[in-house]
C-alpha atoms as a PDB file:
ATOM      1  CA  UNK A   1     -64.908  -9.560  -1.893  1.00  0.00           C
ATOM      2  CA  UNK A   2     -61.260 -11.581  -2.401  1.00  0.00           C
ATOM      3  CA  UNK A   3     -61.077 -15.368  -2.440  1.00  0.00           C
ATOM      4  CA  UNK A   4     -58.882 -16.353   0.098  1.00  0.00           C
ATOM      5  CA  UNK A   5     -56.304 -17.563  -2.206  1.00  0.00           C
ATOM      6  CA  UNK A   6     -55.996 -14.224  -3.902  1.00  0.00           C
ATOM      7  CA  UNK A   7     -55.813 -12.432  -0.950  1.00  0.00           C
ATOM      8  CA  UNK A   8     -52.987 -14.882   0.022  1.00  0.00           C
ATOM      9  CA  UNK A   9     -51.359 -14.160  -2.818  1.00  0.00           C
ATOM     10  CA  UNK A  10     -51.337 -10.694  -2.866  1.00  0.00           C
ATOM     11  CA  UNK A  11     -49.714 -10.869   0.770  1.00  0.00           C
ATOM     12  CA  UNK A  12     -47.381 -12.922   0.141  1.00  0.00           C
ATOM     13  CA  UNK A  13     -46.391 -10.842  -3.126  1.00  0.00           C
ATOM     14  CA  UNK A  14     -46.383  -7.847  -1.040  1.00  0.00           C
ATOM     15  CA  UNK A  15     -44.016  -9.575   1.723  1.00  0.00           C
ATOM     16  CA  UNK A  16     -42.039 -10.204  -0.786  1.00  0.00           C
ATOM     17  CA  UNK A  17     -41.666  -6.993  -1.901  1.00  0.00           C
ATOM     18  CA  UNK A  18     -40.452  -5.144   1.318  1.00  0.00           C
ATOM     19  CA  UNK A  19     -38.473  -7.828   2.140  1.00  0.00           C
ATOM     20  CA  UNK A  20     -36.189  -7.652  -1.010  1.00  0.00           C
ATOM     21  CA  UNK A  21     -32.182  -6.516   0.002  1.00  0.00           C
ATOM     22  CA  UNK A  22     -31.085  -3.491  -1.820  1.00  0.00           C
ATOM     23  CA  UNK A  23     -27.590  -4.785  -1.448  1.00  0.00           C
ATOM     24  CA  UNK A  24     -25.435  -7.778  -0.393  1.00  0.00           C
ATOM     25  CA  UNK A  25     -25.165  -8.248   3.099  1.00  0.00           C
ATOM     26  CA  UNK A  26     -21.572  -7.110   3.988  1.00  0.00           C
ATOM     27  CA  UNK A  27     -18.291  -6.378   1.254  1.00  0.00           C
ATOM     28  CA  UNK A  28     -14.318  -7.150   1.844  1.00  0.00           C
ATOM     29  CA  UNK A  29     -11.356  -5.923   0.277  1.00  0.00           C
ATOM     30  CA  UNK A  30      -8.799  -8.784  -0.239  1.00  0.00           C
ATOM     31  CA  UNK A  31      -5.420  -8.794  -2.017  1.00  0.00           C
ATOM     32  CA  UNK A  32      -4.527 -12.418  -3.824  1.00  0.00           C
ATOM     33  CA  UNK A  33      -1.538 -12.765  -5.646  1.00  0.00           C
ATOM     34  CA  UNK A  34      -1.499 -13.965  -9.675  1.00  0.00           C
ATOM     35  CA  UNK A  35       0.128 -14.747 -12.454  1.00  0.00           C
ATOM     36  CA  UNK A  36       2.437 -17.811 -11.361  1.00  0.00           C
ATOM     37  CA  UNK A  37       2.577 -17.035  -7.557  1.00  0.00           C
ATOM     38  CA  UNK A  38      -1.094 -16.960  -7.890  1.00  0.00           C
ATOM     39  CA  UNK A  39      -0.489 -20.540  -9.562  1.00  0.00           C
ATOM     40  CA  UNK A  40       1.623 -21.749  -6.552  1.00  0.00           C
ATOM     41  CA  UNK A  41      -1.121 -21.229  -4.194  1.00  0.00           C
ATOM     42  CA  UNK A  42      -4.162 -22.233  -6.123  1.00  0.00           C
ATOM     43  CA  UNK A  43      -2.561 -25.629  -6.687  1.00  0.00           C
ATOM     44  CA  UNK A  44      -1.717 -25.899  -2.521  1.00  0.00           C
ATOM     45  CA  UNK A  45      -5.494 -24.968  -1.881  1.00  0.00           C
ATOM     46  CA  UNK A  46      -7.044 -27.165  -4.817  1.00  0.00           C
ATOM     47  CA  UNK A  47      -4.726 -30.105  -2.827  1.00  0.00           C
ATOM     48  CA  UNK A  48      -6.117 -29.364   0.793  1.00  0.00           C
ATOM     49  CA  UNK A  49      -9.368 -29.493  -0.566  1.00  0.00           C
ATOM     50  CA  UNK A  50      -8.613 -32.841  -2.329  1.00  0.00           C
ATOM     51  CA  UNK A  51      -7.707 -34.377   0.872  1.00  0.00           C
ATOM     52  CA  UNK A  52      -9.944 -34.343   3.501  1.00  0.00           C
ATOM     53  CA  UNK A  53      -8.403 -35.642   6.425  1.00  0.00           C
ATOM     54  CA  UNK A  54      -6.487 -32.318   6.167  1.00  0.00           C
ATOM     55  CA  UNK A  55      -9.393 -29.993   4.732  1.00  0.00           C
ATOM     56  CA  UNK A  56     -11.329 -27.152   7.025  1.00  0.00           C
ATOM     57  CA  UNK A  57     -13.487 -24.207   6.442  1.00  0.00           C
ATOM     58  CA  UNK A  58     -11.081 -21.791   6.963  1.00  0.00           C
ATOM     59  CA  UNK A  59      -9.139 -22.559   3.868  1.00  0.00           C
ATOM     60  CA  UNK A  60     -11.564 -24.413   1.514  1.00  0.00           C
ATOM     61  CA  UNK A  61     -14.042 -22.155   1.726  1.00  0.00           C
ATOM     62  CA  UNK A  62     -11.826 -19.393   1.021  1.00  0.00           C
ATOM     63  CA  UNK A  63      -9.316 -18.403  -2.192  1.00  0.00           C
ATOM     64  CA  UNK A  64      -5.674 -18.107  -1.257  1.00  0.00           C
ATOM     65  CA  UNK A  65      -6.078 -14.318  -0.214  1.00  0.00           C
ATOM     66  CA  UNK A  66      -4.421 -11.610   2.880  1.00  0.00           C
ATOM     67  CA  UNK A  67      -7.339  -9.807   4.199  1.00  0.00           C
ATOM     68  CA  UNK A  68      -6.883  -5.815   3.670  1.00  0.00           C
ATOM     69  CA  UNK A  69     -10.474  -5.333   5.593  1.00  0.00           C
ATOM     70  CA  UNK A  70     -12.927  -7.018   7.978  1.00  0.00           C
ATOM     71  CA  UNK A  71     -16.341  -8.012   6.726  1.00  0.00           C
ATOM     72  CA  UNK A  72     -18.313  -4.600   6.563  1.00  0.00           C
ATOM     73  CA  UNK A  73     -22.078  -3.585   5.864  1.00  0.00           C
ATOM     74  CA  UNK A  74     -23.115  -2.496   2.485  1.00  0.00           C
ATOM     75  CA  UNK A  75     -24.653   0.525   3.428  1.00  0.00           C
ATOM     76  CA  UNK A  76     -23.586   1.610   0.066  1.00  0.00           C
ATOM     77  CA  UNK A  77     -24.316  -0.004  -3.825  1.00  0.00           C
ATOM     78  CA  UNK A  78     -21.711  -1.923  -5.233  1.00  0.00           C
ATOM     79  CA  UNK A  79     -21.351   0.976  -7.639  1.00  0.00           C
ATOM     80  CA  UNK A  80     -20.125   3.404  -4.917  1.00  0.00           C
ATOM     81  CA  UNK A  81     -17.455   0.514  -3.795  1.00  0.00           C
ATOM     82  CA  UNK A  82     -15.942  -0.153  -6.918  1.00  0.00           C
ATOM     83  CA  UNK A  83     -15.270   3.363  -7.759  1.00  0.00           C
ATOM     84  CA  UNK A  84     -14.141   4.393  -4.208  1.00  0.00           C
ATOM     85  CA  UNK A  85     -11.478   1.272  -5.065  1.00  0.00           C
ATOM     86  CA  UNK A  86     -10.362   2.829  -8.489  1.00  0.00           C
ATOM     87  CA  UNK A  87     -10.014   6.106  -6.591  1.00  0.00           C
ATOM     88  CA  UNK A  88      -8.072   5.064  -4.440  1.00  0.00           C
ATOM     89  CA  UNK A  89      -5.971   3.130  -6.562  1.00  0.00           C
ATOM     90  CA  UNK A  90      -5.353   6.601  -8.743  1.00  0.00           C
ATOM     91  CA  UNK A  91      -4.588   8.537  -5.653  1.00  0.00           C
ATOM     92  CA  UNK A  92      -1.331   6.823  -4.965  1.00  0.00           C
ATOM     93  CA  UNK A  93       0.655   6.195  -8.227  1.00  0.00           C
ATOM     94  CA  UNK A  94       2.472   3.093  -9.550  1.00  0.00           C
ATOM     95  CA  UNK A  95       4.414   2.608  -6.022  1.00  0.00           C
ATOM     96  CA  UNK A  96       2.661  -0.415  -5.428  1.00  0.00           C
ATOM     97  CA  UNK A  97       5.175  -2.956  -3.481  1.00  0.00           C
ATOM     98  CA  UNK A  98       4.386  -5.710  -1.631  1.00  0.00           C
ATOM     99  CA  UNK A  99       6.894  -7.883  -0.433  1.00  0.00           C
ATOM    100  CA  UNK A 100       7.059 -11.316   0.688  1.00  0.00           C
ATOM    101  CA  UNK A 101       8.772 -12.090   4.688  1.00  0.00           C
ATOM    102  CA  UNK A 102       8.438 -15.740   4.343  1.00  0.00           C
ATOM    103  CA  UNK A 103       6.800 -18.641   5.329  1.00  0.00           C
ATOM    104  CA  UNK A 104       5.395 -18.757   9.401  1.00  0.00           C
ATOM    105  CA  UNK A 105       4.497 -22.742  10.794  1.00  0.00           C
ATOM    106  CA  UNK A 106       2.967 -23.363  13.906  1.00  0.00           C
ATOM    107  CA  UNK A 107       2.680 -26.756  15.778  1.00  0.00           C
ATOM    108  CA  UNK A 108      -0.237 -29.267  17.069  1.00  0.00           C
ATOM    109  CA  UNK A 109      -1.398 -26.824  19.425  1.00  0.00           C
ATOM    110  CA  UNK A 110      -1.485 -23.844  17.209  1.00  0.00           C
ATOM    111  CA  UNK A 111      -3.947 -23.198  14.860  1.00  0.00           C
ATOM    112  CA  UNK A 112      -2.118 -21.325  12.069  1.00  0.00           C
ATOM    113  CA  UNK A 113       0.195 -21.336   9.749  1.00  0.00           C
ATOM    114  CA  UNK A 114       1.055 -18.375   7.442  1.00  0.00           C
ATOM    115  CA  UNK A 115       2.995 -16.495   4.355  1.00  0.00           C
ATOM    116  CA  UNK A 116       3.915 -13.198   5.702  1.00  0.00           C
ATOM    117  CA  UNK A 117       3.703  -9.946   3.732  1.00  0.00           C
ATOM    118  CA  UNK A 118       4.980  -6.724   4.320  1.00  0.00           C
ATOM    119  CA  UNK A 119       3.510  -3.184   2.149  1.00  0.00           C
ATOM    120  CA  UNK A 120       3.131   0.411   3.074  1.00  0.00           C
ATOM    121  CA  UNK A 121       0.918   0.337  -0.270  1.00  0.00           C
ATOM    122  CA  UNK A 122      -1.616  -2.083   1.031  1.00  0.00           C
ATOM    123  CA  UNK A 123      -2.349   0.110   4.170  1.00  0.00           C
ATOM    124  CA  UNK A 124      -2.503   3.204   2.127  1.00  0.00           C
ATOM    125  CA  UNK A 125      -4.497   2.300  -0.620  1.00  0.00           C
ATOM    126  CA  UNK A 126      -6.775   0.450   2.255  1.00  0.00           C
ATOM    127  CA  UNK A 127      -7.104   3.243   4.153  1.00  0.00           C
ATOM    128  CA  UNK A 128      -8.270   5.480   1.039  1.00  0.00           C
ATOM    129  CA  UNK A 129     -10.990   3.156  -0.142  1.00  0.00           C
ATOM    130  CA  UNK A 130     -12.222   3.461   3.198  1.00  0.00           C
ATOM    131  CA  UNK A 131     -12.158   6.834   3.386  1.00  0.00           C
ATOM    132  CA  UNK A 132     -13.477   7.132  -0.227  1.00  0.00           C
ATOM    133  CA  UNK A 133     -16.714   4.735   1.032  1.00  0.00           C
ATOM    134  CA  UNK A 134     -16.995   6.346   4.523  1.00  0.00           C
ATOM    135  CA  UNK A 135     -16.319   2.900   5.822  1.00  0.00           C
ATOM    136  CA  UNK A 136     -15.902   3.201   9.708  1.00  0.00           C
ATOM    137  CA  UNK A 137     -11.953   2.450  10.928  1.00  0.00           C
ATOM    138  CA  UNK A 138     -12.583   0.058  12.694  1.00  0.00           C
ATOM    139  CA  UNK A 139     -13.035  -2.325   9.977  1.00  0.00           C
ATOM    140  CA  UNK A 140      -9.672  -1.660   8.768  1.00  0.00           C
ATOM    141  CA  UNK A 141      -6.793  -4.712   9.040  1.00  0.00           C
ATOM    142  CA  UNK A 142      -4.102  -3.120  10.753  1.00  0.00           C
ATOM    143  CA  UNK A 143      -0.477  -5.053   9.968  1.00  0.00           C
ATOM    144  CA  UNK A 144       0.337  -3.429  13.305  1.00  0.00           C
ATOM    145  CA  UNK A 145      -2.148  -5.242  14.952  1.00  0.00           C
ATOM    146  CA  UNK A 146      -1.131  -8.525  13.392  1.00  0.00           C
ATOM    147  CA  UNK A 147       0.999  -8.683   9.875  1.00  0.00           C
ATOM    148  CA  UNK A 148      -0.299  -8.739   6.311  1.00  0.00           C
ATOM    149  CA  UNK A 149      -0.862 -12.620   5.512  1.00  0.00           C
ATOM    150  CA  UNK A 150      -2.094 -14.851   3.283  1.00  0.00           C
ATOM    151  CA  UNK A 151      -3.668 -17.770   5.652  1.00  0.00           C
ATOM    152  CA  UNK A 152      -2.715 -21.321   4.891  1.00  0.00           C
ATOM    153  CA  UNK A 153      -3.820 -23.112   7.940  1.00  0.00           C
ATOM    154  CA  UNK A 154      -6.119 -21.896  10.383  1.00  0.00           C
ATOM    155  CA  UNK A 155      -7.393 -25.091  12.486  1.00  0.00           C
ATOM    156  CA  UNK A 156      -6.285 -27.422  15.032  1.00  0.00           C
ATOM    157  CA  UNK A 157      -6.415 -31.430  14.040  1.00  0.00           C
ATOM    158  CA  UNK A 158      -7.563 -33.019  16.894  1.00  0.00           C
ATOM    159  CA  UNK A 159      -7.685 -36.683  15.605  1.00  0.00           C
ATOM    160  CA  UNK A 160      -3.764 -38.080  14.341  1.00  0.00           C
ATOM    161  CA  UNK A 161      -2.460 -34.334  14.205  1.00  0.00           C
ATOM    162  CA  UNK A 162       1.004 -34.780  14.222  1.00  0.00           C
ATOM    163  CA  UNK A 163       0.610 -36.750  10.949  1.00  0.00           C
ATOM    164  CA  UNK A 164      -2.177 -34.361   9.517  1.00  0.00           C
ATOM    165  CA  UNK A 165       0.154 -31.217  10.376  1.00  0.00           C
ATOM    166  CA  UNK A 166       2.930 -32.647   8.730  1.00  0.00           C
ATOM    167  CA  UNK A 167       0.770 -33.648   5.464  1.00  0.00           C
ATOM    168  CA  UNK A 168      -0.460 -30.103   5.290  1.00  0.00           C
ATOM    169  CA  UNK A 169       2.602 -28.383   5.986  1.00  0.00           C
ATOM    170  CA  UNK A 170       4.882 -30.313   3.236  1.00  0.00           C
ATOM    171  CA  UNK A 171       2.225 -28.990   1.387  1.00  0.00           C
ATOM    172  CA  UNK A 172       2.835 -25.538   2.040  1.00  0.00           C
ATOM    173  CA  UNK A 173       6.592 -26.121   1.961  1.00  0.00           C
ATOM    174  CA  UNK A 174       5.934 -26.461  -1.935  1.00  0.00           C
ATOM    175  CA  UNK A 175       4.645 -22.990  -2.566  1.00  0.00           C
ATOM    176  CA  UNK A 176       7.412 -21.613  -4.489  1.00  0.00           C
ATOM    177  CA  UNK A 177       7.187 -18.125  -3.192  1.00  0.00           C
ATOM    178  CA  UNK A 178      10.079 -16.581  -5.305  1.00  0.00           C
ATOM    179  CA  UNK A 179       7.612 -17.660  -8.065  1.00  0.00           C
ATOM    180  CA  UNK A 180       7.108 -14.485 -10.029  1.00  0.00           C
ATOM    181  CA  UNK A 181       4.290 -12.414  -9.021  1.00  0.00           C
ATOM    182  CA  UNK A 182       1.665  -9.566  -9.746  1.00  0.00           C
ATOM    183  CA  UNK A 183      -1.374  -8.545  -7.034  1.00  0.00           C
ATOM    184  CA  UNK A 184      -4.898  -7.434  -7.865  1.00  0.00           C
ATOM    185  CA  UNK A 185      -6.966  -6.185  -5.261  1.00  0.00           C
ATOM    186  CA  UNK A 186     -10.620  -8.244  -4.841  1.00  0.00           C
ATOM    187  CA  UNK A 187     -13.774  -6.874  -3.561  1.00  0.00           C
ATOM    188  CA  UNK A 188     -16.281  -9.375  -2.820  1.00  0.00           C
ATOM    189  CA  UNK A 189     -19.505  -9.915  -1.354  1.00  0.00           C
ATOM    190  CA  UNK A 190     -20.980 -12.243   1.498  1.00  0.00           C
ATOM    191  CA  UNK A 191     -24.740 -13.254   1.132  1.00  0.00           C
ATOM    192  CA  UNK A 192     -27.612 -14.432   3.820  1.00  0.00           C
ATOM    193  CA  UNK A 193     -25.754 -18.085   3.824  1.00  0.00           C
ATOM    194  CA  UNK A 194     -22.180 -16.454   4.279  1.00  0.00           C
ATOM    195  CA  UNK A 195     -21.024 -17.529   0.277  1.00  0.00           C
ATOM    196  CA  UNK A 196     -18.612 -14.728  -0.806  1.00  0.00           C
ATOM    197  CA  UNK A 197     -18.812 -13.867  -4.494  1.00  0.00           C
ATOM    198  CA  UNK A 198     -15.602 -11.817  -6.162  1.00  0.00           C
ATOM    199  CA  UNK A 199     -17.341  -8.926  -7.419  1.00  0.00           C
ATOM    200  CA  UNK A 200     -14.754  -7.150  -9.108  1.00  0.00           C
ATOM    201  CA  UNK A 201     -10.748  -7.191  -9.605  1.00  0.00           C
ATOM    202  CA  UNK A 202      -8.541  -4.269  -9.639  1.00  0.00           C
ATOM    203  CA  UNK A 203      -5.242  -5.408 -10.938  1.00  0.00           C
ATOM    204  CA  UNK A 204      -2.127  -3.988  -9.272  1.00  0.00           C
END
């Protein structure tokens, strides 16, 4: 016969077990620039986040990055991601451009502001991976939906915002975006509490 506290034990044990993930929640593929572009933006980001009367979620949360997919399951280990990235990286060669169109500021009622990029590469080598992980289409970031971009604001002040939006966007005014650049590709993964961890870097 079981004491009640083994028996409680033993169920909660066994809970435990079944319950356990066999993989993160969701992945995404992100492209971030480096070297001393990369610089450029980590210092505008580590400032936003310094100040908070002009600090949100959408930017502090996040590493200065243009979103290649949408937040997909992991139906698949991270294994079977990471090399469907490498493939796809092989597939296409050394043309990997990626050019950047400038910088895109909105106003008080707007809620973003933007560096645009343009880059056949990006939605090639995207559209590999995805076909290399059978990930669904419809995750994919289409530029022809709405342009390769590398977010810098993406909220609306509501208290003083003329003076916040012009704080944050003489910050972004400093990105020196002629600042010499490489790219590396970023797959990451989002947990139960929505924290995204980089889980591996393909450099470009």
């Amino acid at each position: 016969m079981f004491h009640k506290g083994s028996l409680f034990a033993i169920c909660a044990c066994a809970a435990a077990l079944f319950s356990a993930p066999s993989f993160a929640n969701d992945y995404i593929l992100y492209v971030r620039p480096q070297k001393k572009l990369g610089s450029e933006f980590s210092t505008y980001w580590k400032a936003v986040k310094k100040d908070s009367s002009i600090s949100h979620k959408a930017i502090t949360d996040y590493p200065p990055h243009c979103s290649l997919t949408g937040f997909f399951p992991a139906n698949k280990s991270e294994k079977t991601y990471i090399k469907a990235v490498n493939d796809a990286i092989k597939s296409l060669g050394s043309a990997r451009t990626i050019t950047i169109d400038g910088l895109v500021q909105g106003n008080v009622t707007s809620r973003l502001d933007y560096v645009k990029l343009s880059s056949s590469y990006l939605l090639a080598v995207t559209k590999a991976f995805m076909n290399n992980a059978s990930v669904p289409m419809s995750f994919l970031k289409d530029p022809k939906t709405f342009t390769y971009h590398i977010t810098l604001r993406d909220h609306t002040f509501q208290k003083n915002a003329d003076k916040k939006l012009k704080k944050i966007q003489r910050l972004e005014k400093k990105i020196n975006l002629k600042a010499k650049a490489s790219w590396s590709l970023f797959l990451y993964e989002r947990d139960d509490n929505g924290d995204i961890t980089p889980i591996k870097e393909f450099p470009l």
